[in-house]
Structures are given as C-alpha cells and as structure tokens.
Protein backbone atom coordinates (compact mmCIF):
# COMPACT_ATOMS: atom_id res chain seq x y z
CA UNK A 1 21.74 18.00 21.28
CA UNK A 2 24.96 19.10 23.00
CA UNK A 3 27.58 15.84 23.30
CA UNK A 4 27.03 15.56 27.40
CA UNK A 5 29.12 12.29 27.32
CA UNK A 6 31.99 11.50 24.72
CA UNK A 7 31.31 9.24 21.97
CA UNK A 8 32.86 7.79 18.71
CA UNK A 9 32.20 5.67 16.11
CA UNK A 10 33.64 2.19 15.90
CA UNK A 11 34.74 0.48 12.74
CA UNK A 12 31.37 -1.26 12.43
CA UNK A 13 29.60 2.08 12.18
CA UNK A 14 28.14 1.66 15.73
CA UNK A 15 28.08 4.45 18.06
CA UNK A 16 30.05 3.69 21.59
CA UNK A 17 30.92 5.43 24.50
CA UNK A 18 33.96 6.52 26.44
CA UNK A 19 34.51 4.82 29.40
CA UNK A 20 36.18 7.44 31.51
CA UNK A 21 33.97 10.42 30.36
CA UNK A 22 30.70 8.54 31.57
CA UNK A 23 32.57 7.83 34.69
CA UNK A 24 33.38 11.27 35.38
CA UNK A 25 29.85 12.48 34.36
CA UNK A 26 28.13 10.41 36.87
CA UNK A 27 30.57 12.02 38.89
CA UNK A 28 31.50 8.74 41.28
CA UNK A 29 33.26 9.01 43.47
CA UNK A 30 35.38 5.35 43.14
CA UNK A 31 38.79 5.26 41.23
CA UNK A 32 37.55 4.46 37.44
CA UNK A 33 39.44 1.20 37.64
CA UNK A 34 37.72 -0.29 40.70
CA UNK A 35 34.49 1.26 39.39
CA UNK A 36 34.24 -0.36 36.16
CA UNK A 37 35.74 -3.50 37.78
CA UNK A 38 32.22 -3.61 40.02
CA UNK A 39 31.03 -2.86 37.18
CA UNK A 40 31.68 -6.00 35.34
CA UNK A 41 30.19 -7.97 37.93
CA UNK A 42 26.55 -7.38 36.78
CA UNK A 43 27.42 -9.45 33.70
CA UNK A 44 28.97 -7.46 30.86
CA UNK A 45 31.54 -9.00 28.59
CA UNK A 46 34.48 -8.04 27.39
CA UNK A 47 34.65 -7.77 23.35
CA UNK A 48 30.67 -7.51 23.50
CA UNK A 49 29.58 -5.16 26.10
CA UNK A 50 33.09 -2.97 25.87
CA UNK A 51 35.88 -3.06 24.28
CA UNK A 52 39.49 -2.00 26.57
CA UNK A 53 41.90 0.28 24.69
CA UNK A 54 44.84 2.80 26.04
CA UNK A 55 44.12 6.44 26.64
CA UNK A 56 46.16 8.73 25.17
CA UNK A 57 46.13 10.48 29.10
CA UNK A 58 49.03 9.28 31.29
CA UNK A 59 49.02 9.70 34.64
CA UNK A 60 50.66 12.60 36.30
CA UNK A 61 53.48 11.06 37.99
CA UNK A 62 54.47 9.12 34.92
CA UNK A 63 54.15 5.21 34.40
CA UNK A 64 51.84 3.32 31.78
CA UNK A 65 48.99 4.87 30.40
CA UNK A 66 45.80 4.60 31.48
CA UNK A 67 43.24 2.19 29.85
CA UNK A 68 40.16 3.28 29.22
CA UNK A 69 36.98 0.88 27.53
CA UNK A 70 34.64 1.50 24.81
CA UNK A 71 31.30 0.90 25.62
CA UNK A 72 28.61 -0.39 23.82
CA UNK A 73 25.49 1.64 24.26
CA UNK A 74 22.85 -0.43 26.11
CA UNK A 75 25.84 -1.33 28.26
CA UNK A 76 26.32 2.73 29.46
CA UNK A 77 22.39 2.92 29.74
CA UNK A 78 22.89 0.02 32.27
CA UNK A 79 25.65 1.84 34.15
CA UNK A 80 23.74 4.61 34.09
CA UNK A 81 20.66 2.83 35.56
CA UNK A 82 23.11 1.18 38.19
CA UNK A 83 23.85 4.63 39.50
CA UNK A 84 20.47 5.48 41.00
CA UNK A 85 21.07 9.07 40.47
CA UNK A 86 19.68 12.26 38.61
CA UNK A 87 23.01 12.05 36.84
CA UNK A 88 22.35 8.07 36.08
CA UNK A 89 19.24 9.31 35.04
CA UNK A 90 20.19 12.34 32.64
CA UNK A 91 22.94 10.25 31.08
CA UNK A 92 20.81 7.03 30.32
CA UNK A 93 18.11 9.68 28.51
CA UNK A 94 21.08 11.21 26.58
CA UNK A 95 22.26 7.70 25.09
CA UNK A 96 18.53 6.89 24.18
CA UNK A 97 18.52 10.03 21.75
CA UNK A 98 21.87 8.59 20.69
CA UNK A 99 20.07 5.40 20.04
CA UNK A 100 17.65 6.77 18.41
CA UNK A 101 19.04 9.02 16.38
CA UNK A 102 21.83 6.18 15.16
CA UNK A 103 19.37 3.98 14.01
CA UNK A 104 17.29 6.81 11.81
CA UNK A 105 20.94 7.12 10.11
CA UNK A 106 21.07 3.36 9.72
CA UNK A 107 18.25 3.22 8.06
CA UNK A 108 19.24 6.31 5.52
CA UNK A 109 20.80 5.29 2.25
CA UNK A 110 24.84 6.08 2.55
CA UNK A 111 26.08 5.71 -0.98
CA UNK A 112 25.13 6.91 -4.35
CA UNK A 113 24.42 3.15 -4.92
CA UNK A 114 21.85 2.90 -2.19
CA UNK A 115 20.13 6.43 -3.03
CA UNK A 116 19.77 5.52 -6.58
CA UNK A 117 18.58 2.10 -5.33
CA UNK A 118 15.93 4.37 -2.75
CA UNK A 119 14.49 6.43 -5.59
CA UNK A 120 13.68 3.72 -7.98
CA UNK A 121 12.06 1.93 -4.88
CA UNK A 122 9.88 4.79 -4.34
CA UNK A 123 8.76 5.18 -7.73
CA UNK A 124 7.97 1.33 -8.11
CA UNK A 125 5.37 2.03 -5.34
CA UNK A 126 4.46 5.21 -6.49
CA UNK A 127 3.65 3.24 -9.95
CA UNK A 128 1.66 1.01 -8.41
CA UNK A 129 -0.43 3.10 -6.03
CA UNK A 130 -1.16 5.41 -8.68
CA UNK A 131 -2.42 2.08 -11.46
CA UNK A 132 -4.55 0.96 -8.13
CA UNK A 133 -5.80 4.34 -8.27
CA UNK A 134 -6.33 4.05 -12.32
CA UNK A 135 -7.81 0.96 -12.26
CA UNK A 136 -10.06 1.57 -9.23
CA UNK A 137 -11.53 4.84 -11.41
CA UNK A 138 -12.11 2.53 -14.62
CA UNK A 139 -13.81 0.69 -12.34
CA UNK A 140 -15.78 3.12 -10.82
CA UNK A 141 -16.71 4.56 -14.42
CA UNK A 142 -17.53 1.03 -16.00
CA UNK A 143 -19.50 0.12 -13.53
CA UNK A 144 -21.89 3.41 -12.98
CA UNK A 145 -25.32 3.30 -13.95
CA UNK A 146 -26.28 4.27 -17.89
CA UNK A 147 -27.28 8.04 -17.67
CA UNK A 148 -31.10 8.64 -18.16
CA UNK A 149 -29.73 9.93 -21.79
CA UNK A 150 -27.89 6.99 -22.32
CA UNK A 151 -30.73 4.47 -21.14
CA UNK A 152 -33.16 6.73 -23.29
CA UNK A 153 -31.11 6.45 -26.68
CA UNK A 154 -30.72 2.07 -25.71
CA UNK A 155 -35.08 2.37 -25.46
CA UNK A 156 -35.29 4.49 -28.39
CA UNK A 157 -33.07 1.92 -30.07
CA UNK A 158 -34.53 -0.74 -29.45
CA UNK A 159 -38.32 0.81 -30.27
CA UNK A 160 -36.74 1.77 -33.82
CA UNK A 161 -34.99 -2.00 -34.15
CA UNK A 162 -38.20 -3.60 -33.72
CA UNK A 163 -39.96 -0.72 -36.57
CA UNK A 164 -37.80 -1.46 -38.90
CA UNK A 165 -37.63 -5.25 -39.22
CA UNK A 166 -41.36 -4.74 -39.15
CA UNK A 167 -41.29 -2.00 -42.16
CA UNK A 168 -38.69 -3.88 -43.87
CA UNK A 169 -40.63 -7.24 -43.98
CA UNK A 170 -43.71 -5.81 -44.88
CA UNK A 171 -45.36 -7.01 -41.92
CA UNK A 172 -49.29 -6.05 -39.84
CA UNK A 173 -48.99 -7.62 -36.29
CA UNK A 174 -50.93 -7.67 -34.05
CA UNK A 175 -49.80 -6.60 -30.38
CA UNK A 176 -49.00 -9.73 -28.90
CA UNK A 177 -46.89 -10.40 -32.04
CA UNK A 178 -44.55 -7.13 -31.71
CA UNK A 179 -44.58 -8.25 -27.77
CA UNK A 180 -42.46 -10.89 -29.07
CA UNK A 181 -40.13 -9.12 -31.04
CA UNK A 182 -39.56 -6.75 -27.97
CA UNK A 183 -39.03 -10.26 -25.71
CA UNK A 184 -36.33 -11.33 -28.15
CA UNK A 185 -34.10 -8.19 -28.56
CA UNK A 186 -34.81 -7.37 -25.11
CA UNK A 187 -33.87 -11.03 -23.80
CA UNK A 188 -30.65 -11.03 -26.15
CA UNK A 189 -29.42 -7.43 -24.38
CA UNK A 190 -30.31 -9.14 -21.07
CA UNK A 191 -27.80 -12.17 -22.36
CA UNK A 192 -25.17 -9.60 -23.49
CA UNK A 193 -24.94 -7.96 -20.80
CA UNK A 194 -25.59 -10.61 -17.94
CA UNK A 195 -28.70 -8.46 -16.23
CA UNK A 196 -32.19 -9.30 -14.97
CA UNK A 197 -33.47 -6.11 -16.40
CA UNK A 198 -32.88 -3.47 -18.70
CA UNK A 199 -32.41 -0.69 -15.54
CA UNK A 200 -29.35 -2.94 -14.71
CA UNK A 201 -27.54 -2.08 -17.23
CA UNK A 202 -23.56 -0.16 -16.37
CA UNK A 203 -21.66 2.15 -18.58
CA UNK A 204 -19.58 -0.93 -19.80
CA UNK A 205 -22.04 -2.36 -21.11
CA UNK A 206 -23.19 0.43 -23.51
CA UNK A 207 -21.17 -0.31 -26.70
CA UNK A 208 -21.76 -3.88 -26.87
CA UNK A 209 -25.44 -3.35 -26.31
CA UNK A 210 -25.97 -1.13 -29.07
CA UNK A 211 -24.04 -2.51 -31.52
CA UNK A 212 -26.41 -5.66 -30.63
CA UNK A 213 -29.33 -3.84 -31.72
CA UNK A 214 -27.79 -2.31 -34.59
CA UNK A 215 -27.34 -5.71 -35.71
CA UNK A 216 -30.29 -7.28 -34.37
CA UNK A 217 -32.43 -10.11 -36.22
CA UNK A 218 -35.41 -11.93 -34.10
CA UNK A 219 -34.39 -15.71 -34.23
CA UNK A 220 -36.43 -18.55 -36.08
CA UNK A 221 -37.55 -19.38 -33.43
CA UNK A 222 -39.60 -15.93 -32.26
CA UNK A 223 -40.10 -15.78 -36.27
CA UNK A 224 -42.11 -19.01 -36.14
CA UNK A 225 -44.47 -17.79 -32.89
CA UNK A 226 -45.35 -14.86 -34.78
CA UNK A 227 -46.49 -16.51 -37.94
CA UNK A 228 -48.81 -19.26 -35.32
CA UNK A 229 -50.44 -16.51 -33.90
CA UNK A 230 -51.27 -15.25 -37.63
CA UNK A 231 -52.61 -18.94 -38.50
CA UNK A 232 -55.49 -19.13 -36.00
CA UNK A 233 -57.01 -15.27 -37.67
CA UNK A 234 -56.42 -17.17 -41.12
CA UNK A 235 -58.38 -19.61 -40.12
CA UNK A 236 -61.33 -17.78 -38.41
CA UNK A 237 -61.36 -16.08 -42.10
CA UNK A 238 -62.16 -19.04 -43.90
C-alpha cells in the first residue's frame, strides 16, 4: 500500500503521523495552525494524542520555523472522521491498514532472542499435540475389542486349562463337576480383567489373561465342591 499520508516511527516503536501532511491531504482549506488549534478542542492532549516538534520547512519570507505535531494514530483517524469528507474518509481507512499492519509486526519476534524463544514455543506444543495424539491411539488400540482370533485362542485356552488339570489329576467328572472348573477360571479372568463377561474383554487385557490361564489352579474351595458332588454317587454305591 502506497504511503498516502506521511508517517514515522517514534522511539517507542509506534507508528505516528505527520501533522501537516494529513492536513494537506484532507485538503482544508484553514491555515494548519488554526486548524489543528480547532482541532484540539474535541479533547486531544498534548504528549498523548500528539506530540509538537519543528519542521525542518521555514516559511518563505523567513522567520521561525514552522511547528508541525506528531500524531498518534487513533488521534488522525479522529481528524479524519471530523472532516466529513471522501478525503476524511479515504485517510481514516488508510491509517486502519496502518493499524493493522503495525500490530501484526508487534506481535512478530524482532531479535534472534525472541525467534529462538518462538521456535522452541512451537515445538513445546507441537510435542504435546503430537503425545495427545500418541496417547489417544494407545488408547484407541488398548481398548478395541479382542479379534475373533484372539477371543478364539483365550476359549481354546481355557478349554485346554481345564483338560489338563483334569488329565493331570487323574480325574472322571461328571458334567456338573467340569462346570465348576469352567466357573472358576472363567470367574478369575472376569476378576482380572474387571468384565461381566468373557465378550467384554479389550486388547489390554490379552496378556494378563493368558498368562492367568497358563498359570491357572481351581481354588480349594471349587476343589472341595467337586469332591461333594462325588460323595453322594459313593454313597448310592454302597
């Protein structure tokens, strides 16, 4: 964007505008001095609103120089707005971009310091959205269903568990007795794994359950059932 108005850069690092030149762009038609002393009447301070230097212009005939103000740049939007004209309008649109545009460099890092300070900013929060993202696929994967091969090999393993305590211990049950062997491993992977039912069981879950059953033993008390529902068949013998 073309400069339509002159501008500079105070020692602050904000942007302000000459005086004279936005005078002579709104092209009034009042001596700049008694304009901008108007002006002032609609509130603007000196030191805040403008600042009042001397022009390097003198004036034709000789004498002092002339003195000119910085102003701020809400104060030359005001001006501008004061004007009620196309030019008032045109020049309060052109110090908006200015506004605009001063801020964006405001907000840019400056030194090498700041840059440096940028980049290890963005990475922090690149870090982190990409460990949400980690953590929210572990997730994800932990928690999905066993796959009808993996829920398979946990029945198969717990069919052969059951075979070969029975084979091992020498033992002829009856139905109802190997019902209760299948209640006790089944209730312990239930316990492991914090489920109502054996379809409940996640991909998380998986190790722990079969290293269970690898490791299973029916407890005393499931041991003592089984041998009371062999004593009444003893007895019927006799």
């Amino acid at each position: 964007m073309n400069e339509l108005i002159k501008t500079f850069k105070q020692n602050d690092g904000s942007v302000a505008v000459d005086g004279r030149d936005l005078h002579d762009f709104l092209e009034v038609k009042e001596r700049y001095n008694d304009w901008f002393k108007d002006m002032q009447k609609y509130g603007f301070t000196e030191n805040v609103d403008f600042i009042s230097f001397t022009g390097k212009r003198v004036k034709p005939q000789g004498g002092r120089p002339q003195v000119n103000h910085a102003l701020t740049l809400d104060m030359a939007k005001e001006l501008s707005m004061i004007q009620r004209t196309d030019r008032g309008k045109q020049a309060r649109q052109y110090f908006i971009v200015m506004e605009k545009k001063a801020k964006a460099k405001q907000q840019l890092p400056q030194t090498p310091e700041e840059k440096i300070m940028l980049l290890l900013q963005n990475a922090n929060e690149d870090n982190k959205k990409i460990n949400q993202i980690d953590n929210r696929v572990k997730d994800l994967e932990h928690n999905k269903p066993l796959t009808p091969g993996e829920y398979n090999y946990i029945s198969h393993a717990v069919g052969g568990a059951v075979n070969t305590y029975v084979q091992t211990h020498h033992l002829i049950l009856t139905t109802k007795q190997r019902g209760k062997l299948y209640k006790d491993i089944n209730g312990g992977i239930k316990q492991i794994a914090g489920i109502q039912t054996r379809a409940q069981l996640r991909e998380k879950d998986f190790e722990n359950v079969d290293r269970y059953i690898r490791n299973w033993v029916p407890s005393t008390a499931t041991i003592l059932i089984i041998k009371q529902l062999s004593e009444p068949a003893a007895s019927n013998e006799g």
